[in-house]
Protein backbone atom coordinates (compact mmCIF):
# COMPACT_ATOMS: atom_id res chain seq x y z
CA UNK A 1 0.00 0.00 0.00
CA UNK A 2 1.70 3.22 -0.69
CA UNK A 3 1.76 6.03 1.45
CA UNK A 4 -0.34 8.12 -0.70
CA UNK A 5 -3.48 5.59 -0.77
CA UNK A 6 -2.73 4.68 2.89
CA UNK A 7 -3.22 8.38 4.04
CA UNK A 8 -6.39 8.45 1.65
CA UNK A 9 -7.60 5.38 3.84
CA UNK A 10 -7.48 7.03 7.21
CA UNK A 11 -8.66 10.24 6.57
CA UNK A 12 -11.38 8.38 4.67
CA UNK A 13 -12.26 6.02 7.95
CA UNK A 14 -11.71 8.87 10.33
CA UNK A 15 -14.67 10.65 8.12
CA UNK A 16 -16.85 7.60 8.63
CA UNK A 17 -16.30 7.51 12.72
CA UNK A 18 -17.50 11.15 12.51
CA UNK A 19 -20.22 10.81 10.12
CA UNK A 20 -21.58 7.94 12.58
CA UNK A 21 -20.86 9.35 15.80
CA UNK A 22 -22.59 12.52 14.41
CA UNK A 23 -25.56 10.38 12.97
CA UNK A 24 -25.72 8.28 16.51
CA UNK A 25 -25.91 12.05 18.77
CA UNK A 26 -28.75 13.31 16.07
CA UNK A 27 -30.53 9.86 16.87
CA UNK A 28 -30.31 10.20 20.78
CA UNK A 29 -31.18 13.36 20.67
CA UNK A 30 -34.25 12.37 18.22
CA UNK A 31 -35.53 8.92 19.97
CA UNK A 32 -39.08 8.50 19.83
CA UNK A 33 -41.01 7.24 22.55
CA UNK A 34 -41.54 3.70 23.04
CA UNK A 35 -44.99 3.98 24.08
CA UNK A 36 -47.36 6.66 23.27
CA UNK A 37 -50.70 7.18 25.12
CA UNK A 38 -53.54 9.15 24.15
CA UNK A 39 -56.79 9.94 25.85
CA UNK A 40 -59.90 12.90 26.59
CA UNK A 41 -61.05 14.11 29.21
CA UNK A 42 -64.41 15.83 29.90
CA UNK A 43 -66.46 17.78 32.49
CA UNK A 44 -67.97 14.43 33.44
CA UNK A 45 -64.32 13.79 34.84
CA UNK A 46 -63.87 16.15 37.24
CA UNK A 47 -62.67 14.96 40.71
CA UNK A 48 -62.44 11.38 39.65
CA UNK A 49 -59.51 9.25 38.76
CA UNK A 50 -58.29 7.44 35.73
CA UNK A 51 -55.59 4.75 35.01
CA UNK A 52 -53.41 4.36 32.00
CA UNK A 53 -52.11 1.08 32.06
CA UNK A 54 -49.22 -0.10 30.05
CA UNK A 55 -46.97 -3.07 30.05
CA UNK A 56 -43.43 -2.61 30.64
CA UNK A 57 -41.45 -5.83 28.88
CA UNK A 58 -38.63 -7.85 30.30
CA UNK A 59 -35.08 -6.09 30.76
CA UNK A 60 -36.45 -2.76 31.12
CA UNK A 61 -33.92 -0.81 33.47
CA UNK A 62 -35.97 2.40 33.17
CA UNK A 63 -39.14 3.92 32.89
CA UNK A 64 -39.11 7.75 31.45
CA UNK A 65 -42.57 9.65 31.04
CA UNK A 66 -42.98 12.54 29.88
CA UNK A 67 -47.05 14.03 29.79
CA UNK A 68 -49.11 17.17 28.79
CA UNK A 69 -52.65 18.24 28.25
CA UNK A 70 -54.45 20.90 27.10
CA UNK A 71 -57.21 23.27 28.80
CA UNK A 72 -55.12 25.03 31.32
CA UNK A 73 -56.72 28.30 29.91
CA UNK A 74 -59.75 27.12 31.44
CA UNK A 75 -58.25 25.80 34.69
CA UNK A 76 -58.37 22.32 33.57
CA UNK A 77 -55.67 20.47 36.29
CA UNK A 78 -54.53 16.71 35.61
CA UNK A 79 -52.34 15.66 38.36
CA UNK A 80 -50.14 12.28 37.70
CA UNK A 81 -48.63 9.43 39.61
CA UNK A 82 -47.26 6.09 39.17
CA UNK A 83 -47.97 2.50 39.89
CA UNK A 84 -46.16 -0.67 39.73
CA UNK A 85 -47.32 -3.84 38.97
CA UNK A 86 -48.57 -4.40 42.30
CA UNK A 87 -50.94 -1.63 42.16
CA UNK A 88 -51.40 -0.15 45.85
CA UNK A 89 -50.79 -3.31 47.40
CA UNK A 90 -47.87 -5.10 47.45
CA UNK A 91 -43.73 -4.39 47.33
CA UNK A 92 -43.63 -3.17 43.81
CA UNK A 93 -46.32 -0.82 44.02
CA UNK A 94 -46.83 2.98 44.56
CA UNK A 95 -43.82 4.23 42.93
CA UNK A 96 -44.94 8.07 43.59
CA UNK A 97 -47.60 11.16 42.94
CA UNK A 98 -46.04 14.26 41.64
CA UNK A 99 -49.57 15.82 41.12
CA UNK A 100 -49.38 18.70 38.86
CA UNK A 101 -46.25 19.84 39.47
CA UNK A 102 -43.94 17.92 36.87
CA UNK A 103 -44.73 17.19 33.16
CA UNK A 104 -41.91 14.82 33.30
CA UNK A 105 -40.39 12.19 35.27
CA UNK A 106 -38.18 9.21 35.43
CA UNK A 107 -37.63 6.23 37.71
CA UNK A 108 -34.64 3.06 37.79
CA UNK A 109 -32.99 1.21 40.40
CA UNK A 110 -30.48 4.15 41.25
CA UNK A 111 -32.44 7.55 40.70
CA UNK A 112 -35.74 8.79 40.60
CA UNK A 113 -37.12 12.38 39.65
CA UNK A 114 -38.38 13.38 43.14
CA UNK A 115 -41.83 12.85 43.96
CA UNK A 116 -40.88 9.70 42.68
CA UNK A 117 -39.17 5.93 44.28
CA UNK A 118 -36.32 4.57 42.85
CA UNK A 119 -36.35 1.00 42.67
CA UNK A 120 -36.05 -2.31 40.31
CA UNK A 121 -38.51 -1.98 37.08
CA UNK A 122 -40.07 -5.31 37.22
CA UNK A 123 -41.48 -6.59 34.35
CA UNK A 124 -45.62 -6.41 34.26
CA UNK A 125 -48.58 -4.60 34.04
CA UNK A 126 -48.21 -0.60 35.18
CA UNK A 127 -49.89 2.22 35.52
CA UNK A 128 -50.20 6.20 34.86
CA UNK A 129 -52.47 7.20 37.74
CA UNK A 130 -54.46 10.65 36.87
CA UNK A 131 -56.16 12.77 39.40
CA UNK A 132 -58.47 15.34 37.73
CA UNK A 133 -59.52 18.08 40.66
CA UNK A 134 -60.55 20.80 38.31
CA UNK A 135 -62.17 20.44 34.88
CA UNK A 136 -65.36 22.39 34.31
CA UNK A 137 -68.64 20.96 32.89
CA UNK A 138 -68.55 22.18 29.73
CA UNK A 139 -64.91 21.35 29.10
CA UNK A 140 -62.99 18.72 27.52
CA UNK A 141 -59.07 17.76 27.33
CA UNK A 142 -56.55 16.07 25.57
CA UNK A 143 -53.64 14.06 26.97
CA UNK A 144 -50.43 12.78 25.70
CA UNK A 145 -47.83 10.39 27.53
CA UNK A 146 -44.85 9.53 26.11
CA UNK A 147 -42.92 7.22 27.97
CA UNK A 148 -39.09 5.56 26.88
CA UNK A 149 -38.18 2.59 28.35
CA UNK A 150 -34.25 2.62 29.10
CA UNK A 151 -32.31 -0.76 29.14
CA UNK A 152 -29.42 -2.11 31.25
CA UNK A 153 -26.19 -0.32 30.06
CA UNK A 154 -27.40 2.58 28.98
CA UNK A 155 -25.30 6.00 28.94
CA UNK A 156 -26.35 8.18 31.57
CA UNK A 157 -27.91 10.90 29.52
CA UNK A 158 -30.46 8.42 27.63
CA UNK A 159 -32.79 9.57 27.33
CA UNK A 160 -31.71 12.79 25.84
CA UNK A 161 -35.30 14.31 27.07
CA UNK A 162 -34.18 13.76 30.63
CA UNK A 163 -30.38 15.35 30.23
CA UNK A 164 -30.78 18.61 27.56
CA UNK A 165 -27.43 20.62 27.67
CA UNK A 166 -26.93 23.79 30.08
CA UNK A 167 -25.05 25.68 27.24
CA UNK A 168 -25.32 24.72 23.44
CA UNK A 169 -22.21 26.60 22.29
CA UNK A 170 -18.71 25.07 21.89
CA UNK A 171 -16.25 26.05 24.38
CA UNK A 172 -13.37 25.31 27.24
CA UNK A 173 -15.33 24.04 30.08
CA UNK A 174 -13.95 23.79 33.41
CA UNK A 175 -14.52 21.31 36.05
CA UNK A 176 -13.10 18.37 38.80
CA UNK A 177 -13.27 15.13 38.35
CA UNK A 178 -12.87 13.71 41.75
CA UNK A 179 -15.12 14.25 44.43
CA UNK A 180 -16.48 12.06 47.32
CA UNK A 181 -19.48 12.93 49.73
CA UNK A 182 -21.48 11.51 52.51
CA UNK A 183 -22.23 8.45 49.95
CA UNK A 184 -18.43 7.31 50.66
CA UNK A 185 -16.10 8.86 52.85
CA UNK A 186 -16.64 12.85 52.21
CA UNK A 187 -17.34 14.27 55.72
CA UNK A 188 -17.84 17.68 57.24
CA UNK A 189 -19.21 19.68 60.67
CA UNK A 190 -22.20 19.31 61.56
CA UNK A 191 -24.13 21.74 63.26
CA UNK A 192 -23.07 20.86 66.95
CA UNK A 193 -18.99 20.58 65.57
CA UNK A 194 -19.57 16.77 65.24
CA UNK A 195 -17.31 15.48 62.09
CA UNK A 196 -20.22 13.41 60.31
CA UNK A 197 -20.83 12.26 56.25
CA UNK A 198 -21.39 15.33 54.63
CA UNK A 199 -24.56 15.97 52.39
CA UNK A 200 -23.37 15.72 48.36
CA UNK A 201 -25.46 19.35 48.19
CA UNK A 202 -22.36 20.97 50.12
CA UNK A 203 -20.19 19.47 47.67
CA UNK A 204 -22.15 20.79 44.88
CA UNK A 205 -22.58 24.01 46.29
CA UNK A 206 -19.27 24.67 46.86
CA UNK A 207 -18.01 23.80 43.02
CA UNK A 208 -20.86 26.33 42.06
CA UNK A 209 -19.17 28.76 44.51
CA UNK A 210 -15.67 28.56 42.72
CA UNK A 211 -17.46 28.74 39.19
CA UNK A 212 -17.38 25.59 38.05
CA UNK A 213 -19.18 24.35 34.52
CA UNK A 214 -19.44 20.18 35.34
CA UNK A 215 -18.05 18.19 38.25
CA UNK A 216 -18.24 14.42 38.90
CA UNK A 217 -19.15 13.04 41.62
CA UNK A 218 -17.13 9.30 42.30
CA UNK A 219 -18.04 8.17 45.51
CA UNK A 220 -16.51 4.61 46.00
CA UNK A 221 -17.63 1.76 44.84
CA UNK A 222 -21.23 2.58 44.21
CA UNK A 223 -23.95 5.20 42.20
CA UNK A 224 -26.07 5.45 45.42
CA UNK A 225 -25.20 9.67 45.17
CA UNK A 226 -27.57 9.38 41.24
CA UNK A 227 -30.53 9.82 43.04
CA UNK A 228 -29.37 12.84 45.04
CA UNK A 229 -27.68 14.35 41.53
CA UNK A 230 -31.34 13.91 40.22
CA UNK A 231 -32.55 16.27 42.65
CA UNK A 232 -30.15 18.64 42.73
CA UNK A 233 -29.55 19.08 38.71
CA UNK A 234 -32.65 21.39 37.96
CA UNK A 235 -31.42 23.94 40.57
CA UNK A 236 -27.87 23.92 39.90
CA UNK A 237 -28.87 24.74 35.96
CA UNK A 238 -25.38 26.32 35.13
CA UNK A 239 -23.40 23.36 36.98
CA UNK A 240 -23.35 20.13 34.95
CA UNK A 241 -23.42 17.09 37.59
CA UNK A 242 -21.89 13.60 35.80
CA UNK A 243 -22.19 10.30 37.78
CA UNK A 244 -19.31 8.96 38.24
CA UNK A 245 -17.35 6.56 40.91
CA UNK A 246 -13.86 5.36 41.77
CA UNK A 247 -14.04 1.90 41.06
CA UNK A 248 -11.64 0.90 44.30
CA UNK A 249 -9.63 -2.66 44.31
CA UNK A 250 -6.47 -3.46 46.36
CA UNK A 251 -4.59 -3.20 43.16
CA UNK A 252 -5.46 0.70 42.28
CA UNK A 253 -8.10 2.91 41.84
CA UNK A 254 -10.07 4.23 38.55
CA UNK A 255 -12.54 6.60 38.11
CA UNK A 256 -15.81 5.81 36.10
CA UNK A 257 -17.63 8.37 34.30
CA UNK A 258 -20.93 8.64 32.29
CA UNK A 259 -22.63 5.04 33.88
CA UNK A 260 -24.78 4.07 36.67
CA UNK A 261 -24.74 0.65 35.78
CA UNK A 262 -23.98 -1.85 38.41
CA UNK A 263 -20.17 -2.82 37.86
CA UNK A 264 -18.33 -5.93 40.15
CA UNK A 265 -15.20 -4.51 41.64
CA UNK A 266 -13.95 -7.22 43.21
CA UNK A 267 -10.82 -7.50 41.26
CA UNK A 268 -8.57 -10.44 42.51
CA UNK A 269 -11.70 -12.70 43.28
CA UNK A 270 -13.41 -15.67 40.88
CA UNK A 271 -15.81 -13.65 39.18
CA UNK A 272 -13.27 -10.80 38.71
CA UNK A 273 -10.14 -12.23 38.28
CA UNK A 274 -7.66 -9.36 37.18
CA UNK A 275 -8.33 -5.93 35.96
CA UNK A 276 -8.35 -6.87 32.66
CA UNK A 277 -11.97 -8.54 33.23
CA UNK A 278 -13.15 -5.67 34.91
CA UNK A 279 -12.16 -3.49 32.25
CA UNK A 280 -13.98 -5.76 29.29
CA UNK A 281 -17.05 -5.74 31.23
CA UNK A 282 -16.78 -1.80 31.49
CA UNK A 283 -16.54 -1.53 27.90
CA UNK A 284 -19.85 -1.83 26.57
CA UNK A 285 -21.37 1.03 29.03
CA UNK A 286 -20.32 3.98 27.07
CA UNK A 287 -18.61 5.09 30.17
CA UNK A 288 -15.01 6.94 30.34
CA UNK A 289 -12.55 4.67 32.96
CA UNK A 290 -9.62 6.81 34.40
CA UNK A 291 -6.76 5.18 36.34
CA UNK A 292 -5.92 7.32 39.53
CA UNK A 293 -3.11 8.42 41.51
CA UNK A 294 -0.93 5.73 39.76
CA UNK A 295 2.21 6.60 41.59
CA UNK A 296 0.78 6.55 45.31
CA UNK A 297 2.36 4.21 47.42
CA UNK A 298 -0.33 1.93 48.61
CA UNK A 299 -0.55 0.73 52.57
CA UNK A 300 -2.38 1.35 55.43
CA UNK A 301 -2.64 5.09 54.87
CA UNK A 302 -3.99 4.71 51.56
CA UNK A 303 -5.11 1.21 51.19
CA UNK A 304 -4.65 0.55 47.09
CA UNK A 305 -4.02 3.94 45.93
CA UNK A 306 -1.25 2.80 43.95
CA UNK A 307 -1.62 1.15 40.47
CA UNK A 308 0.05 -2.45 40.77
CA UNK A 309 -2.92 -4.46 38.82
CA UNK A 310 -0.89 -7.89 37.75
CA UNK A 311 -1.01 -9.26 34.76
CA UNK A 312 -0.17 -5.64 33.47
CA UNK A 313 -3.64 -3.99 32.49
CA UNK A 314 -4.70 -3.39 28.95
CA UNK A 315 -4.44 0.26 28.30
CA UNK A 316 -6.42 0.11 24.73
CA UNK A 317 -9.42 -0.49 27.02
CA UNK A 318 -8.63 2.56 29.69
CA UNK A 319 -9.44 6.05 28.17
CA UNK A 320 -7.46 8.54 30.48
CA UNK A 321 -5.16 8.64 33.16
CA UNK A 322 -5.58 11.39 36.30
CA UNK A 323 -1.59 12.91 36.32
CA UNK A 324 -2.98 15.13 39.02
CA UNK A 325 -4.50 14.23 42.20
CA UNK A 326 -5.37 17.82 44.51
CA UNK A 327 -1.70 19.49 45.02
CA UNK A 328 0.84 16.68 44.23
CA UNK A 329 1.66 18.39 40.29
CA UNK A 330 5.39 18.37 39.93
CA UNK A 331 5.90 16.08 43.47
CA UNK A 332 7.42 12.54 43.11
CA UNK A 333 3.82 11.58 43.40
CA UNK A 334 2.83 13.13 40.16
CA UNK A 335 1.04 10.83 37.44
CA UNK A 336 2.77 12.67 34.94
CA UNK A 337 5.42 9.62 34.49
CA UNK A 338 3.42 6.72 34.64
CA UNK A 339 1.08 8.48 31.76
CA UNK A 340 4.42 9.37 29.54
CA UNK A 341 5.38 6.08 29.99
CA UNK A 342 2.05 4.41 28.05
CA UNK A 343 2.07 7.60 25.20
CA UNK A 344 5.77 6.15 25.02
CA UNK A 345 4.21 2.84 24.45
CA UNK A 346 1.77 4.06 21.68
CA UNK A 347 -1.19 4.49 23.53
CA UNK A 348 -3.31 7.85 23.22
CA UNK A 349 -4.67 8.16 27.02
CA UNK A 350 -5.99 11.50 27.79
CA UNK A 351 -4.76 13.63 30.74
CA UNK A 352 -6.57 14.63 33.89
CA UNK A 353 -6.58 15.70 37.05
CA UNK A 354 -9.87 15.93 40.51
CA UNK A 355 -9.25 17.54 43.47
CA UNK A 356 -9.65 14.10 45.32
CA UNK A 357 -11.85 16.45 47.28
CA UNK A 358 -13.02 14.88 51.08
CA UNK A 359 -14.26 18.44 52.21
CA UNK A 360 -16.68 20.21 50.88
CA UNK A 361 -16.45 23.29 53.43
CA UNK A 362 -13.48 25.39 51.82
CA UNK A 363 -12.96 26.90 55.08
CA UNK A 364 -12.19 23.66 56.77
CA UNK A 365 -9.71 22.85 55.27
CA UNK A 366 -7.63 18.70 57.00
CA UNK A 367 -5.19 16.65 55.85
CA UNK A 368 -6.11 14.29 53.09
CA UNK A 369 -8.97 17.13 51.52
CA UNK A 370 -8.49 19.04 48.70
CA UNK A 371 -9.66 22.31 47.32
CA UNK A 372 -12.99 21.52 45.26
CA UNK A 373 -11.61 22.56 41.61
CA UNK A 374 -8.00 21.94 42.25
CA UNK A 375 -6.97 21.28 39.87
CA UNK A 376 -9.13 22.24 36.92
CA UNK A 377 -9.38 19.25 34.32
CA UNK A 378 -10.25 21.95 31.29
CA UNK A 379 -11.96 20.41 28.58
CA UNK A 380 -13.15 21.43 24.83
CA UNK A 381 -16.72 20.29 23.87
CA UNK A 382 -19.34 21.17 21.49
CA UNK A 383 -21.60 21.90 24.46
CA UNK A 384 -22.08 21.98 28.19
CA UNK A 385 -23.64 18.19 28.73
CA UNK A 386 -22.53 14.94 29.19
CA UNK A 387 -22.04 13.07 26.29
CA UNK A 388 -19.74 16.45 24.98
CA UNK A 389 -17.80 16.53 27.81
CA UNK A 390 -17.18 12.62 28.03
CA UNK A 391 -16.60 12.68 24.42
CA UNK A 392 -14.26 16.08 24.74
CA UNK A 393 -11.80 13.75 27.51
CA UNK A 394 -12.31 10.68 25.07
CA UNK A 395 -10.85 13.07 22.36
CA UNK A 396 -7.66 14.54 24.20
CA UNK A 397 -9.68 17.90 23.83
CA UNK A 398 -8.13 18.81 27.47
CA UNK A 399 -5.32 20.17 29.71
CA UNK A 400 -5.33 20.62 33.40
CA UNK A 401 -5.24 24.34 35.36
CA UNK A 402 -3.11 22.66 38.47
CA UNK A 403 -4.19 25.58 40.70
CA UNK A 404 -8.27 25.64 39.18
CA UNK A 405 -7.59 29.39 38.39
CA UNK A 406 -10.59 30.63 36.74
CA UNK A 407 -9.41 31.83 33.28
CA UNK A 408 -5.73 30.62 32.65
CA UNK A 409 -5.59 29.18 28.88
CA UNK A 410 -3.47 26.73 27.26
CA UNK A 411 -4.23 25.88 23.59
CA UNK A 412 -1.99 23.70 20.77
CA UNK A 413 -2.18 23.57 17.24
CA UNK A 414 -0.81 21.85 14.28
CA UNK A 415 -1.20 22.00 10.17
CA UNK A 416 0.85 20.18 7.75
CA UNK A 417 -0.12 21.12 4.24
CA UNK A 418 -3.77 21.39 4.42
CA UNK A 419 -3.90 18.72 7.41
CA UNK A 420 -4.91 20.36 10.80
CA UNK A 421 -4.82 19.28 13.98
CA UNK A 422 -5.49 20.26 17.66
CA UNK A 423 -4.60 19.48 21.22
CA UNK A 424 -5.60 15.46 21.46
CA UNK A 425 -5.48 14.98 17.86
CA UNK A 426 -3.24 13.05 15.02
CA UNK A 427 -1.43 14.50 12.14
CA UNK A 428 0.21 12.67 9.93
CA UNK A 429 3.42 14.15 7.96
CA UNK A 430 5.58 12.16 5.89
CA UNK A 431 9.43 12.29 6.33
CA UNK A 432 10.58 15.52 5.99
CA UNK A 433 7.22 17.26 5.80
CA UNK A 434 7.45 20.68 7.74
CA UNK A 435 4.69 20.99 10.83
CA UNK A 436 3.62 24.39 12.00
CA UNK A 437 2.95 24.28 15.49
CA UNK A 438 0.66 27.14 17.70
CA UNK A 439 0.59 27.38 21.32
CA UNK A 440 -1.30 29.77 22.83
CA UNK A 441 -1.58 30.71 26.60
CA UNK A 442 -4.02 33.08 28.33
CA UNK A 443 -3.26 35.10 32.09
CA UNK A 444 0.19 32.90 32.20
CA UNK A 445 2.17 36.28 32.64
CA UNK A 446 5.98 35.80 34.18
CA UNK A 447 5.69 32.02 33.72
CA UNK A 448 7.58 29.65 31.01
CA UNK A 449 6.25 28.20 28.08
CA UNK A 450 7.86 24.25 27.38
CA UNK A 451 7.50 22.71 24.04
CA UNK A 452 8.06 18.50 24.86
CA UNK A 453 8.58 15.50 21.93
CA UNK A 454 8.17 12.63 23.43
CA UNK A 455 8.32 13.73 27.08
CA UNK A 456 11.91 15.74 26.49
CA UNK A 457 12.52 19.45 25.50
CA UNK A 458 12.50 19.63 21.83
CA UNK A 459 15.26 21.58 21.16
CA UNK A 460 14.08 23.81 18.63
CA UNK A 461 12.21 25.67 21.04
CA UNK A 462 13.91 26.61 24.61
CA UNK A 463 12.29 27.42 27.25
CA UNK A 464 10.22 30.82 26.59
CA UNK A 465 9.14 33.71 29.01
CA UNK A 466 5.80 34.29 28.95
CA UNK A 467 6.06 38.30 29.00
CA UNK A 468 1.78 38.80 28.81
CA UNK A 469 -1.28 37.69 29.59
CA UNK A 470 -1.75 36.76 25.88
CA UNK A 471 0.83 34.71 24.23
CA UNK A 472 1.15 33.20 21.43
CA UNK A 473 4.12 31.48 20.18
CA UNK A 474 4.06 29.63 16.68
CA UNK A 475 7.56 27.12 16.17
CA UNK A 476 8.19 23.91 13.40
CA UNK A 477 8.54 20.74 13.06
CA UNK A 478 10.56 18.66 10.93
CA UNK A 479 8.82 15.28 10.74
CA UNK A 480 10.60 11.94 10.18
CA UNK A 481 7.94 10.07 9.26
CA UNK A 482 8.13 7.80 12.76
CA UNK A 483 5.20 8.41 15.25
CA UNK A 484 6.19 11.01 18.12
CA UNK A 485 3.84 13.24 20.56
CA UNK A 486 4.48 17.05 21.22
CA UNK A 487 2.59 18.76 24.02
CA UNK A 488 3.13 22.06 26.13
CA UNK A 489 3.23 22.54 29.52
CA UNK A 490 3.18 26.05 31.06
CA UNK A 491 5.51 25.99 34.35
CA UNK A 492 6.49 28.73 37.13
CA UNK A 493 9.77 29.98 37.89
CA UNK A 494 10.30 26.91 40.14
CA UNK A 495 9.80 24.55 37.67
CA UNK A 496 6.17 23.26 38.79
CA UNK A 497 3.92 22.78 36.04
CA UNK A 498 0.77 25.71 36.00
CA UNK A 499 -0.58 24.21 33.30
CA UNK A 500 -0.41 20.42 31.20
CA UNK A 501 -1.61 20.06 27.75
CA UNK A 502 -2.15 16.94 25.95
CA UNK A 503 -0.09 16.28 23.24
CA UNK A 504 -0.88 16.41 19.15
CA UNK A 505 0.10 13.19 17.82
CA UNK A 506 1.98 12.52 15.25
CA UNK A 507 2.21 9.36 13.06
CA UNK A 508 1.06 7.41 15.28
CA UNK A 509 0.86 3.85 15.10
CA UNK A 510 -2.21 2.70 17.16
């Protein structure tokens, strides 16, 4: 295959995983309802009730409705509730009333809009339960329900109805990636001075305080903290909240984004034998997996902090790596070496960081708590929700603010011929093609701009002072036609990195 037709081939297949990944968003965004149900409603109604029965089939995970009706102008009032299969009576029935207060609602296992009961969606015979308190004698109504029914493994913005974006417009968004609250070990003062597990709404409060566009919440070991997140989403409606957790083993930690499907941890026993398994049965949940705080030492302090998962884990099945943990950015601690060491290897894992944050009172601050938004992970989506964001860390489409300043900017580019490329991205240049390289850096001001290959100084470019708050610094390549990675990092003057990009790669083999 020559070079020519081989290049042809990529960029043609590259095309293809856009055009599909564009074609699958349009289609979540544009799912129908599974069920639709229709009905009228007239003066000979009012103050009675009505059931709407459907039947929900096997493997349903989630039950999504979303109803309207008309006559408001003349005071018509539906109000709406659920019921399981059990009717009243019975474990699996009432499943909530929201009156006339919500036109839609959803209920699963792990979350339910409130007014409603989380809980298992058993298979069977259910109900829409209407109240009618107010339609006058002469009136009639229409009603509509739509209701989706969601499936084990889902993404946790299906369906899109339930999740719309905060902000439509493409952007740097800024947020932390590691947070634990009263549904793990997060803890705070209570009111009497009493250290007790802290409410997730502190925690959320206090990364809408520092400004904040999404955080993730990764309690260990478990999604209990989706049905709080359910609650607290519609008020906090410039703060996007993404389920997450750290997925905790004695081998290492990972952080899992995007899912609140049930996932077995126990890596090390029968069912889970090494990471590897865990990681192929993460796979199919559209999730992003993070490996954390590689480089801890692991003991009683920090029981499995460190990454020592044996056999060796696959890192084509991991999607990022978190090279900073709270403050530890340029300490021995740093993740910065264990991640150069797999872009070494080929792989394209995406850089982090999360505060780690245990505290969600800034003003109390202990040992083992960080600052909520320190670092920043910074990432570049097409829009404030959470398939862009996921996809924007999938992409490389990130670097990390290691103090969480508010507006600090660190941007990479790269054309060859009429090939482009940015931050996260490949470009490929034959041998002896010439690549134009842009970095660009925002409110860096008495700092020092580093240009890396392959995790050394590239030598073309020394060290350069940042002398404003807007710099921008253009330098070239010549390529030898081998696969390398060049990223910047912005540093201060004692060498600790303010801000890590990830790297444009170049020919790159995997």
């Amino acid at each position: 295959m020559n070079l020519r037709f081989r290049h042809l081939l990529i960029n043609t297949l590259a095309c293809l995983v856009l055009l599909l990944g564009a074609v699958a968003t349009a289609r979540a965004v544009e799912t129908a309802p599974d069920l639709v149900l229709r009905g009228e409603l007239s003066g000979k109604d009012n103050q009675t009730y009505r059931s709407l029965p459907f039947d929900v089939p096997a493997g349903v995970s989630r039950i999504t409705v979303q109803f309207d009706y008309s006559g408001r102008e003349e005071h018509t009032t539906i109000d709406l509730g659920l019921l399981g299969p059990d009717g009243f009576r019975g474990q699996d029935g009432f499943r909530g009333w929201s009156g006339g207060s919500k036109k839609l609602f959803t209920v699963a296992a792990t979350d339910a809009t409130p007014s409603y009961l989380p809980g298992p969606i058993r298979a069977g015979r259910w109900q829409l339960l209407l109240g009618i308190p107010n339609i006058r004698k002469d009136s009639h109504s229409s009603y509509t329900a739509n209701i989706w029914f969601g499936r084990p493994g889902d993404p946790a913005w299906e369906p899109a109805i339930l999740n719309p974006p905060l902000r439509k417009e493409a952007g740097w968004y800024r947020g932390d990636l590691h947070m634990h609250t009263a549904h793990s070990d997060g803890s705070c003062k209570s009111q009497s001075g009493q250290r007790i597990p802290c409410p997730l709404f502190f925690t959320v409060q206090g990364a809408a305080q520092r400004g904040l566009d999404f955080i993730a919440i990764t309690d260990h070991n478990t999604v209990s903290h989706a049905n709080a997140m359910r609650e607290l989403q519609p008020y906090f409606d410039r703060l996007l909240l993404i389920p997450g957790r750290e997925v905790t083993t004695f081998t290492g930690h990972a952080n899992l984004f995007g899912t609140t499907a049930p996932v077995d941890f126990r890596v090390g026993s029968k069912d889970v034998p090494d990471w590897n398994a865990l990681l192929r049965a993460i796979a199919p949940l559209h999730g992003v997996i993070s490996i954390n705080h590689a480089i801890r030492p692991s003991g009683e302090a920090c029981m499995g902090c460190g990454w020592t998962a044996q056999p060796p884990a696959d890192m084509a099945l991991v999607q990022a790596i978190e090279v900073v943990n709270g403050s530890d950015a340029g300490t021995p601690i740093s993740g910065v070496p264990f991640w150069e060491q797999q872009l070494a290897k080929g792989y394209r894992l995406t850089a982090i960081g999360g505060s780690d944050n245990h505290e969600a009172f800034q003003n109390e601050p202990r040992i083992g708590s960080n600052p909520t938004g320190v670092p920043t992970t910074v990432v570049h989506a097409d829009e404030l929700s959470m398939p862009a964001i996921l996809e924007g860390i999938r992409a490389g489409h990130v670097f990390i603010d290691t103090e969480g300043s508010r507006d600090r900017l660190l941007e990479l580019s790269a054309e060859a011929s009429d090939r482009q490329a940015e931050m996260g991205d490949a470009l490929r240049a034959a041998a002896g093609e010439k690549v134009a390289f842009g970095a660009h850096v925002a409110h860096g001001k008495g700092a020092t701009l580093v240009v890396l290959l392959d995790g050394k100084p590239f030598a073309a470019t020394a060290g350069m002072a940042i002398d404003s708050d807007d710099l921008r610094h253009r330098f070239e390549w010549t390529s030898d036609g081998k696969p390398h990675w060049l990223r910047v990092e912005v540093r201060d003057a004692s060498g600790k990195p303010l801000l890590i990009g990830n790297p444009v790669y170049l020919n790159p083999a995997r």
